[in-house]
Every structure is written in C-alpha cells, then in structure tokens.
PDB file of N, CA and C in Angstrom:
ATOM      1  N   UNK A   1       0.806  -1.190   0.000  1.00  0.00           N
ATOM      2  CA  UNK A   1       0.000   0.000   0.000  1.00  0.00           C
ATOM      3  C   UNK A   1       0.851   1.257   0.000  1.00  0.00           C
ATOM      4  N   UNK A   2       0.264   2.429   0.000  1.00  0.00           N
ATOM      5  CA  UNK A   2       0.991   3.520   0.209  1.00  0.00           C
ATOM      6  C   UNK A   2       0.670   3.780   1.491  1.00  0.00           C
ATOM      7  N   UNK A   3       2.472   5.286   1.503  1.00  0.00           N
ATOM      8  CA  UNK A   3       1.998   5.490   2.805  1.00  0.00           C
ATOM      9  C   UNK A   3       2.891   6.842   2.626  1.00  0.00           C
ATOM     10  N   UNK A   4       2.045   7.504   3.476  1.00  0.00           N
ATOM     11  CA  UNK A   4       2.193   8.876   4.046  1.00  0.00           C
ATOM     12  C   UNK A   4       3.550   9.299   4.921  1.00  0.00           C
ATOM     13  N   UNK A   5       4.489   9.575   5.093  1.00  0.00           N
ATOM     14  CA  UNK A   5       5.542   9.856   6.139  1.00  0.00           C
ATOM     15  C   UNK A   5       5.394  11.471   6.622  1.00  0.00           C
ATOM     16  N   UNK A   6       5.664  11.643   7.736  1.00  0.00           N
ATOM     17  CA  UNK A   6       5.969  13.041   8.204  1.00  0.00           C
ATOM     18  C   UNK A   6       7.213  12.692   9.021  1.00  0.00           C
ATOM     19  N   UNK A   7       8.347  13.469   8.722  1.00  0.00           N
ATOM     20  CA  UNK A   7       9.868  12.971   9.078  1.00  0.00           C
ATOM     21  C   UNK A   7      10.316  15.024   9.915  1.00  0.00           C
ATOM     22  N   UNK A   8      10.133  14.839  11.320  1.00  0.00           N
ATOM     23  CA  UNK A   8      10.970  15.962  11.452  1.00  0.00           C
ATOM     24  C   UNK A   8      12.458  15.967  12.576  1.00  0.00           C
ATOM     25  N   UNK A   9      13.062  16.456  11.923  1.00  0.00           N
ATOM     26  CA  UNK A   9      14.576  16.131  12.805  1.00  0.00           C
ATOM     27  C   UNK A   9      14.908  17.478  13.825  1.00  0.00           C
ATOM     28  N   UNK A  10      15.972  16.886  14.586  1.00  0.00           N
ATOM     29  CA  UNK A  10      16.294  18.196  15.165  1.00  0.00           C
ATOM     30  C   UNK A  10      17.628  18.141  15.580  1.00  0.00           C
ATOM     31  N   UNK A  11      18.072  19.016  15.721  1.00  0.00           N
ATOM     32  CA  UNK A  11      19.968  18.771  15.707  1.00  0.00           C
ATOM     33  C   UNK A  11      20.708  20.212  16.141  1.00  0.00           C
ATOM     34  N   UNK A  12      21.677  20.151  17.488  1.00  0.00           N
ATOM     35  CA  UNK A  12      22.091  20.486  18.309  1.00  0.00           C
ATOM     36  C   UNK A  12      23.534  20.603  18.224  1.00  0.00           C
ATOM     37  N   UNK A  13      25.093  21.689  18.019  1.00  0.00           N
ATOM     38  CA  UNK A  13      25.868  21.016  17.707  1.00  0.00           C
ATOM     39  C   UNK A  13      26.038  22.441  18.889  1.00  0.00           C
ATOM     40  N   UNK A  14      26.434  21.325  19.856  1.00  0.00           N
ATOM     41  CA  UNK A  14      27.423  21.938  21.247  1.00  0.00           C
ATOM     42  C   UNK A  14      28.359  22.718  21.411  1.00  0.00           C
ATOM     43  N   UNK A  15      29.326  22.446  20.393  1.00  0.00           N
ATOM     44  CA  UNK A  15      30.587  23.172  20.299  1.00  0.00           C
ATOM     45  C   UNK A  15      30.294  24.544  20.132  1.00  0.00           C
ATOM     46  N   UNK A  16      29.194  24.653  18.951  1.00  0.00           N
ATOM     47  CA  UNK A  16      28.731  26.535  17.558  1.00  0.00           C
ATOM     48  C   UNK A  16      27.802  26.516  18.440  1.00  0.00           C
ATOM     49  N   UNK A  17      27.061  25.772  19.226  1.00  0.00           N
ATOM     50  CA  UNK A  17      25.938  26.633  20.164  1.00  0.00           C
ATOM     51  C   UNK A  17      24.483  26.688  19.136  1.00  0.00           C
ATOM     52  N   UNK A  18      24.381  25.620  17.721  1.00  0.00           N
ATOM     53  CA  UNK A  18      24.015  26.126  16.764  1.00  0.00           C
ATOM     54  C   UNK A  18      22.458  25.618  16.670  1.00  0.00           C
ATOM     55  N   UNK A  19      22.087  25.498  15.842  1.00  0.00           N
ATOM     56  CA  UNK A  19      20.772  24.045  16.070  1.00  0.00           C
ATOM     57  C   UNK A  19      20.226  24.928  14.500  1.00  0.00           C
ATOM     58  N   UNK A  20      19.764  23.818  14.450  1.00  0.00           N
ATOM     59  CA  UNK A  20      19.468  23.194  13.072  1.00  0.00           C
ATOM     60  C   UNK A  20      18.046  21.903  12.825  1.00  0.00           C
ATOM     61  N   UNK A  21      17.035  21.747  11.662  1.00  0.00           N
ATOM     62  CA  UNK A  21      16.279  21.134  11.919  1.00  0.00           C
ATOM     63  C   UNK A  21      15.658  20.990  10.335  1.00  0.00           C
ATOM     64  N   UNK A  22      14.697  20.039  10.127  1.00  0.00           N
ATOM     65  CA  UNK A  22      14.681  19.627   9.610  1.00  0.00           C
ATOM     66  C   UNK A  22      12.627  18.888   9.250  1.00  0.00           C
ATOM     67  N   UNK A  23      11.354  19.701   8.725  1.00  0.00           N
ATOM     68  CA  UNK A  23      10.233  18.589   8.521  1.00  0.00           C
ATOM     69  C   UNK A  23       9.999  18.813   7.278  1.00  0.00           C
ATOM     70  N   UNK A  24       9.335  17.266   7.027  1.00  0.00           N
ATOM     71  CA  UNK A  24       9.744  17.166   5.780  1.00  0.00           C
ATOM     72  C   UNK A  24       8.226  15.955   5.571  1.00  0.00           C
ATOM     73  N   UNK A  25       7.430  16.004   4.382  1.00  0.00           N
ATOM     74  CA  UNK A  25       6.322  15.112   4.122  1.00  0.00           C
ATOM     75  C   UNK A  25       6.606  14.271   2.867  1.00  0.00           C
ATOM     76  N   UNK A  26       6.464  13.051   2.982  1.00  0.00           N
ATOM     77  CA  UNK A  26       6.643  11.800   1.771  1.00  0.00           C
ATOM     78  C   UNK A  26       5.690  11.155   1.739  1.00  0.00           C
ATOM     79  N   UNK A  27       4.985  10.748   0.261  1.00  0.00           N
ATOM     80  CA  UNK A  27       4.105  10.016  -0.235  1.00  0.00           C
ATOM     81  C   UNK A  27       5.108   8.875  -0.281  1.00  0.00           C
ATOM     82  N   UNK A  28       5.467   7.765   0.011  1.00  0.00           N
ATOM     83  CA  UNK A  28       5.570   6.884  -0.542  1.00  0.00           C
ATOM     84  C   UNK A  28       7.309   7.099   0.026  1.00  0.00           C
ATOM     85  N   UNK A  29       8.180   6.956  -1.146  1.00  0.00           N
ATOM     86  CA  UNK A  29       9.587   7.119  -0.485  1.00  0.00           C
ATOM     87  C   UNK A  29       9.764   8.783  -1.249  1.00  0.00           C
ATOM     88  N   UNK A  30       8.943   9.127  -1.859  1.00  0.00           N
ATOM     89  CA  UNK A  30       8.976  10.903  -2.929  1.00  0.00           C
ATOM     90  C   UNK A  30       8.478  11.914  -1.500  1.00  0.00           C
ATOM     91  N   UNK A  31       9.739  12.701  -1.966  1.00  0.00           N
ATOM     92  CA  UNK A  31       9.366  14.378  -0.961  1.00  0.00           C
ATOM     93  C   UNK A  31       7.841  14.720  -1.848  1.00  0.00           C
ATOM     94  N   UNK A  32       7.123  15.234  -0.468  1.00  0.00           N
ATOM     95  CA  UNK A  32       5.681  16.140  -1.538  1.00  0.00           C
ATOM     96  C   UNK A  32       6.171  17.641  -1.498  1.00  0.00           C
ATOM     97  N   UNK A  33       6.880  18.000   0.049  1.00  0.00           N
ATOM     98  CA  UNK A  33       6.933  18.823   0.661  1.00  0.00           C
ATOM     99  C   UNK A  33       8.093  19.391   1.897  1.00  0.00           C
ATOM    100  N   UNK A  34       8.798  20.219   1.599  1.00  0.00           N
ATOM    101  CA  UNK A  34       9.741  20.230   2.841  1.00  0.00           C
ATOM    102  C   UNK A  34       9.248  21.721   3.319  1.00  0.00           C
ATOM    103  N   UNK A  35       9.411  22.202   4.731  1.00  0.00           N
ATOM    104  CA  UNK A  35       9.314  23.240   5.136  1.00  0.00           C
ATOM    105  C   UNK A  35      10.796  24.201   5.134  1.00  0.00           C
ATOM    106  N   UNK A  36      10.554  25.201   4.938  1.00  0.00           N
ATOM    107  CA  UNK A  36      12.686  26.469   4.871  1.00  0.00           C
ATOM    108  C   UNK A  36      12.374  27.124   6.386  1.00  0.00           C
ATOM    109  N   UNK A  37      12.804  26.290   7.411  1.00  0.00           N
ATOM    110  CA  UNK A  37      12.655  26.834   8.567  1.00  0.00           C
ATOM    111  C   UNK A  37      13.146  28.620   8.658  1.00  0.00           C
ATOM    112  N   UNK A  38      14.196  28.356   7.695  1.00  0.00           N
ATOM    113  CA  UNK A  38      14.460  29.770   8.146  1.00  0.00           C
ATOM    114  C   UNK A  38      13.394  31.350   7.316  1.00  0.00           C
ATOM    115  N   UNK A  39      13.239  30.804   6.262  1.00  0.00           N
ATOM    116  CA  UNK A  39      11.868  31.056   5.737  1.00  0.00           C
ATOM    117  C   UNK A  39      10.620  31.604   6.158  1.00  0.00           C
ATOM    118  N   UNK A  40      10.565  30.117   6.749  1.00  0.00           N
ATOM    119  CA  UNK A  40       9.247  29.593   7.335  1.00  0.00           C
ATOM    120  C   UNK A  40       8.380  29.827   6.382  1.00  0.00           C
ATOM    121  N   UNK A  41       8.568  29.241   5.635  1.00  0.00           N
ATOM    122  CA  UNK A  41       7.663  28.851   4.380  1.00  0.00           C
ATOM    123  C   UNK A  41       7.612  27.338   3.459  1.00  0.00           C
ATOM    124  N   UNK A  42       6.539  27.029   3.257  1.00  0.00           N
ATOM    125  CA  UNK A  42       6.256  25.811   2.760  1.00  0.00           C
ATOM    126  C   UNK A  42       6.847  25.475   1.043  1.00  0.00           C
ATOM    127  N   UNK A  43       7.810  24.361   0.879  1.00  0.00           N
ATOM    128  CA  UNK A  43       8.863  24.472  -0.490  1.00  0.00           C
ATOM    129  C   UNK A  43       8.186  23.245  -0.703  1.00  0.00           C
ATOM    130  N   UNK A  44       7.293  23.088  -2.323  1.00  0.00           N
ATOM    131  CA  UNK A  44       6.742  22.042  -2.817  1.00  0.00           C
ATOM    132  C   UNK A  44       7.628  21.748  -3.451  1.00  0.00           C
ATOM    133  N   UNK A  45       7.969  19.965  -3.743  1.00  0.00           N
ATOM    134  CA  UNK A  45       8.833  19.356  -4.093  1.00  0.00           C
ATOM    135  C   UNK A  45       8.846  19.686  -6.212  1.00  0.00           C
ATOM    136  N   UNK A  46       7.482  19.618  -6.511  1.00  0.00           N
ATOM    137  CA  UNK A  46       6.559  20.001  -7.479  1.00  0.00           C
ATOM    138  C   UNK A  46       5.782  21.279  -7.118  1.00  0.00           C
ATOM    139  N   UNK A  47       6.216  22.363  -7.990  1.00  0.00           N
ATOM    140  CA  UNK A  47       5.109  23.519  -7.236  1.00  0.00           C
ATOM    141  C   UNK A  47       3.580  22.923  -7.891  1.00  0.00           C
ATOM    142  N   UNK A  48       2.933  21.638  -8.746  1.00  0.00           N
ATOM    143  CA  UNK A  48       1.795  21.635  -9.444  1.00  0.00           C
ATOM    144  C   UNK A  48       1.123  21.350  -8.058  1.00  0.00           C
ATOM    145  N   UNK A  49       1.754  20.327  -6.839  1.00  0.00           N
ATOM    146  CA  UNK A  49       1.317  20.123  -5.838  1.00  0.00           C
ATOM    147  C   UNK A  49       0.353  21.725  -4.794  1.00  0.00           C
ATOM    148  N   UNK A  50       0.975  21.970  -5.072  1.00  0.00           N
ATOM    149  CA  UNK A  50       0.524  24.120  -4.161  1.00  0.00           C
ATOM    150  C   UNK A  50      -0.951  24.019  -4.901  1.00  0.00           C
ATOM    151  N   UNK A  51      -0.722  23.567  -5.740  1.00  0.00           N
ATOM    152  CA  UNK A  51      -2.422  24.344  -6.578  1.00  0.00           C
ATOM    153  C   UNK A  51      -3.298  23.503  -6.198  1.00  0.00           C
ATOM    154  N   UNK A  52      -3.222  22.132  -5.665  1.00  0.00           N
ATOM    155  CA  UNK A  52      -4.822  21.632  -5.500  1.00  0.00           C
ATOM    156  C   UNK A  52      -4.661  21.310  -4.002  1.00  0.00           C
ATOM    157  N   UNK A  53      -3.726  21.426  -2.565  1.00  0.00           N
ATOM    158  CA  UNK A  53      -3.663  21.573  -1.333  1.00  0.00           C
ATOM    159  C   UNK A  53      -2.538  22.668  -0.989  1.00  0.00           C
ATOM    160  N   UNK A  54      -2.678  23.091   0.543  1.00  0.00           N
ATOM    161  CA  UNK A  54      -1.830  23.526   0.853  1.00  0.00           C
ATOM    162  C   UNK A  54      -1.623  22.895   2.134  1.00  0.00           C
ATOM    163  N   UNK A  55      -0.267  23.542   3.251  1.00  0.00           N
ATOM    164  CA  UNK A  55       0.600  22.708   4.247  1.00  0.00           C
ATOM    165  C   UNK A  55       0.684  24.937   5.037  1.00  0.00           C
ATOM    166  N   UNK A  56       0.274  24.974   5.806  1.00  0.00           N
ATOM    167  CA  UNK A  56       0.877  25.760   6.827  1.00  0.00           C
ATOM    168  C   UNK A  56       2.189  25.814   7.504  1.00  0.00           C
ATOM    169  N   UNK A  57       3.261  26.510   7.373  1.00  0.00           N
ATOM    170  CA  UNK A  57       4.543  26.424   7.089  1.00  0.00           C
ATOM    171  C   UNK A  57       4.107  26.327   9.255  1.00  0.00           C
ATOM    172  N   UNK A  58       3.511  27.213   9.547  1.00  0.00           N
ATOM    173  CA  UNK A  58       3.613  27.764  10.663  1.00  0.00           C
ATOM    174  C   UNK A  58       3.370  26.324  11.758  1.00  0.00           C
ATOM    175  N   UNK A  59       2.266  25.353  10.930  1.00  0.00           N
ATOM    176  CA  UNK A  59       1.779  24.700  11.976  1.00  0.00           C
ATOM    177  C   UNK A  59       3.324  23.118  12.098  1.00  0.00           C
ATOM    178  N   UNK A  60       4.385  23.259  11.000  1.00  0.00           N
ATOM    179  CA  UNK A  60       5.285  22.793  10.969  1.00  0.00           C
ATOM    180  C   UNK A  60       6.310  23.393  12.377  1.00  0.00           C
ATOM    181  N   UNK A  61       5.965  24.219  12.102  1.00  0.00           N
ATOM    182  CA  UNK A  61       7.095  25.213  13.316  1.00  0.00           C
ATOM    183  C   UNK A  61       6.373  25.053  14.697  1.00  0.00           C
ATOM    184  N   UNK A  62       5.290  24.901  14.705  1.00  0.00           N
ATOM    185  CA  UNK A  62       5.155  24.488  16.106  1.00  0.00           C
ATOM    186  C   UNK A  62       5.416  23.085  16.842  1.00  0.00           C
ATOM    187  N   UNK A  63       5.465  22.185  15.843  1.00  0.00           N
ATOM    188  CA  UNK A  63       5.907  21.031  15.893  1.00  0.00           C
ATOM    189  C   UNK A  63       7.514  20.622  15.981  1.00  0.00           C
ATOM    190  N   UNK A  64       8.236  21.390  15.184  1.00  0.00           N
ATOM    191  CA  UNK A  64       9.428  21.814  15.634  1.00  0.00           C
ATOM    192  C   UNK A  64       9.986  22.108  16.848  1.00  0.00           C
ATOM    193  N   UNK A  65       8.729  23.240  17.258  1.00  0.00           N
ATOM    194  CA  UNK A  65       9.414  23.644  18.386  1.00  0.00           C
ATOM    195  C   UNK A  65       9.021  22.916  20.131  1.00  0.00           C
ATOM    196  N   UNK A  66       7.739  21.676  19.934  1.00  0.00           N
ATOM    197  CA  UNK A  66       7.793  21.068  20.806  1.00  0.00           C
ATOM    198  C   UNK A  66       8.808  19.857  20.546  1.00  0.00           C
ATOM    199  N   UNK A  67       9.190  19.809  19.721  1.00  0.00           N
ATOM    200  CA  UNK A  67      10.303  18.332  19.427  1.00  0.00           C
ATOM    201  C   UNK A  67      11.751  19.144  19.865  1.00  0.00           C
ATOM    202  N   UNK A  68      11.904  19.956  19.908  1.00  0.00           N
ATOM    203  CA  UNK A  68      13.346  21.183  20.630  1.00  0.00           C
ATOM    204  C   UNK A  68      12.624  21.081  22.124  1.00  0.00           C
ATOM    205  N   UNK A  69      11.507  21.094  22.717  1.00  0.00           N
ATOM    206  CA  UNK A  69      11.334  21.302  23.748  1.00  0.00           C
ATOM    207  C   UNK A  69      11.829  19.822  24.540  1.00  0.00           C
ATOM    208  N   UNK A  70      11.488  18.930  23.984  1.00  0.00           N
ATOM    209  CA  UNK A  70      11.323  17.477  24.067  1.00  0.00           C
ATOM    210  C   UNK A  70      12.967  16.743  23.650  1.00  0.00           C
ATOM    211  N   UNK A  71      13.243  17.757  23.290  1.00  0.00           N
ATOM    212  CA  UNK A  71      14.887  16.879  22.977  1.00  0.00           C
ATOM    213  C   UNK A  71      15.532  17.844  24.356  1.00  0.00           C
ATOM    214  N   UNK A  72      15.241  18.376  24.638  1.00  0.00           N
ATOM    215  CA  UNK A  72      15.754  19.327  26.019  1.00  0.00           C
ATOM    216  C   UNK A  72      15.358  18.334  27.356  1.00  0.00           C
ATOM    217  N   UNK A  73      14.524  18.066  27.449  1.00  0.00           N
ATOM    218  CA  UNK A  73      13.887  17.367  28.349  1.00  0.00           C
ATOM    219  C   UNK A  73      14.673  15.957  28.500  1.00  0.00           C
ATOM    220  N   UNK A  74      15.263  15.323  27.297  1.00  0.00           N
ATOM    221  CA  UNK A  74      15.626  14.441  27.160  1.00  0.00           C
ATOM    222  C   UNK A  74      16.761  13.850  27.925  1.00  0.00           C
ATOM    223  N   UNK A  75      17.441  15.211  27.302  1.00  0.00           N
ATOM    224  CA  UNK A  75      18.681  15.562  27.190  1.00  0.00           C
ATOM    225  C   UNK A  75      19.381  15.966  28.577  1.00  0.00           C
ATOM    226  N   UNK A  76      18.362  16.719  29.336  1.00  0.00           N
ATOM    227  CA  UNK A  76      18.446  17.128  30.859  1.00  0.00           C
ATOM    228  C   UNK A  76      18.395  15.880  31.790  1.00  0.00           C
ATOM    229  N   UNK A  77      17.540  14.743  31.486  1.00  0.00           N
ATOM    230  CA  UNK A  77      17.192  13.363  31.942  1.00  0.00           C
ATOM    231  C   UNK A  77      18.476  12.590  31.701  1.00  0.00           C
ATOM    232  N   UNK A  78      18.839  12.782  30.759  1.00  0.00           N
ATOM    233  CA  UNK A  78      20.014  11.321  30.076  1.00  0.00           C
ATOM    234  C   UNK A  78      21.015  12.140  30.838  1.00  0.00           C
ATOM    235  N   UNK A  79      21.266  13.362  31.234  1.00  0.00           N
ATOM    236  CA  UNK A  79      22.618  14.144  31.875  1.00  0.00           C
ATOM    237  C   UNK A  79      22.505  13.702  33.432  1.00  0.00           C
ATOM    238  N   UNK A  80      21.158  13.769  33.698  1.00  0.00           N
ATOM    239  CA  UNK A  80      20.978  13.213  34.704  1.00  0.00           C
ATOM    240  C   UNK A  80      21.115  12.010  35.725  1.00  0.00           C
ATOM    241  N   UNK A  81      20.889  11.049  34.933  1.00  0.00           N
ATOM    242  CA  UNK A  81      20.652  10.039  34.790  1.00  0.00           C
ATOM    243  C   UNK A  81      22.356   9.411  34.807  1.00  0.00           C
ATOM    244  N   UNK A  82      23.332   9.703  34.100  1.00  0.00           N
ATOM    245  CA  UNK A  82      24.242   9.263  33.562  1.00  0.00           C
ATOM    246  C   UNK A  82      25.334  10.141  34.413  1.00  0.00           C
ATOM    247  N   UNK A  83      24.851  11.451  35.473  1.00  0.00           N
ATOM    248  CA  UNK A  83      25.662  12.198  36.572  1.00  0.00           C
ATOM    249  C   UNK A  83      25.991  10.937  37.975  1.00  0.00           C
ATOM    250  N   UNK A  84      24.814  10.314  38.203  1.00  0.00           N
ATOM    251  CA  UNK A  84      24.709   9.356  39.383  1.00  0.00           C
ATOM    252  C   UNK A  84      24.862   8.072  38.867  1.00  0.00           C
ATOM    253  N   UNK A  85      25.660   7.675  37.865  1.00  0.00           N
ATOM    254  CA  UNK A  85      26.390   6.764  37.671  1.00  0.00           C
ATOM    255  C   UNK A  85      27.587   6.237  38.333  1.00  0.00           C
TER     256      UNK A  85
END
C-alpha cells in the first residue's frame, strides 16, 4: 500500500551553540513537501502540488518547536541520569 511519512529532525551542535532542523512530508519514499525553517515557508517538491492543497509552514514550526522542547527534556534526563552513575 501507500503510505504517508511526516519525518521531522532536530539537531544540536554543542561546540557553535548552533541548532538546526529539519520537517519534511513523503508520499511513498517521494518528498511532496519540505518546510525552509528559516523562511518559514512551505517548499513544494513540485510547485503543481501548491495548486490543488496547501501545508501551513507555521503549523510545521510548532511542531518543531515542541520536538526542541522534548529533545531538552531528554537531554536534561540522560545528563541526569548518567551524573549518578
């Protein structure tokens, strides 16, 4: 069958203080859709795709930004966790 993916990453580089990220929508193993975080605007893989739906760049970014909240949380736990070792 087919299938739908929603793939969003998130990435942290300690040293540059930097962060970086990454959502992104696939029909099948084909991009439909990636979001330009810095943008924040929605980049059709095909612009023919834009003309019969659209994707809210914004509601990507909020999702982003609980998966940054949630890699913090993580991250504070595993430091934790791995201090009383």
């Amino acid at each position: 069958g087919n299938t739908i993916r929603q793939a969003e990453f998130q990435q942290r580089i300690e040293a540059l203080q930097q962060e970086d990220g990454e959502f992104q929508m696939m029909f099948n193993t084909d991009e439909v859709f990636h979001v330009d975080l810095q943008k924040q605007e929605t980049v059709w893989r095909l612009p023919e795709f834009g003309t019969f739906t659209s994707f809210e760049a914004q509601g990507a970014l909020q999702n982003m930004a609980v998966g940054k909240q949630n890699l913090e949380i993580m991250m504070k736990r595993s430091n934790r966790s791995q201090a009383t070792i």
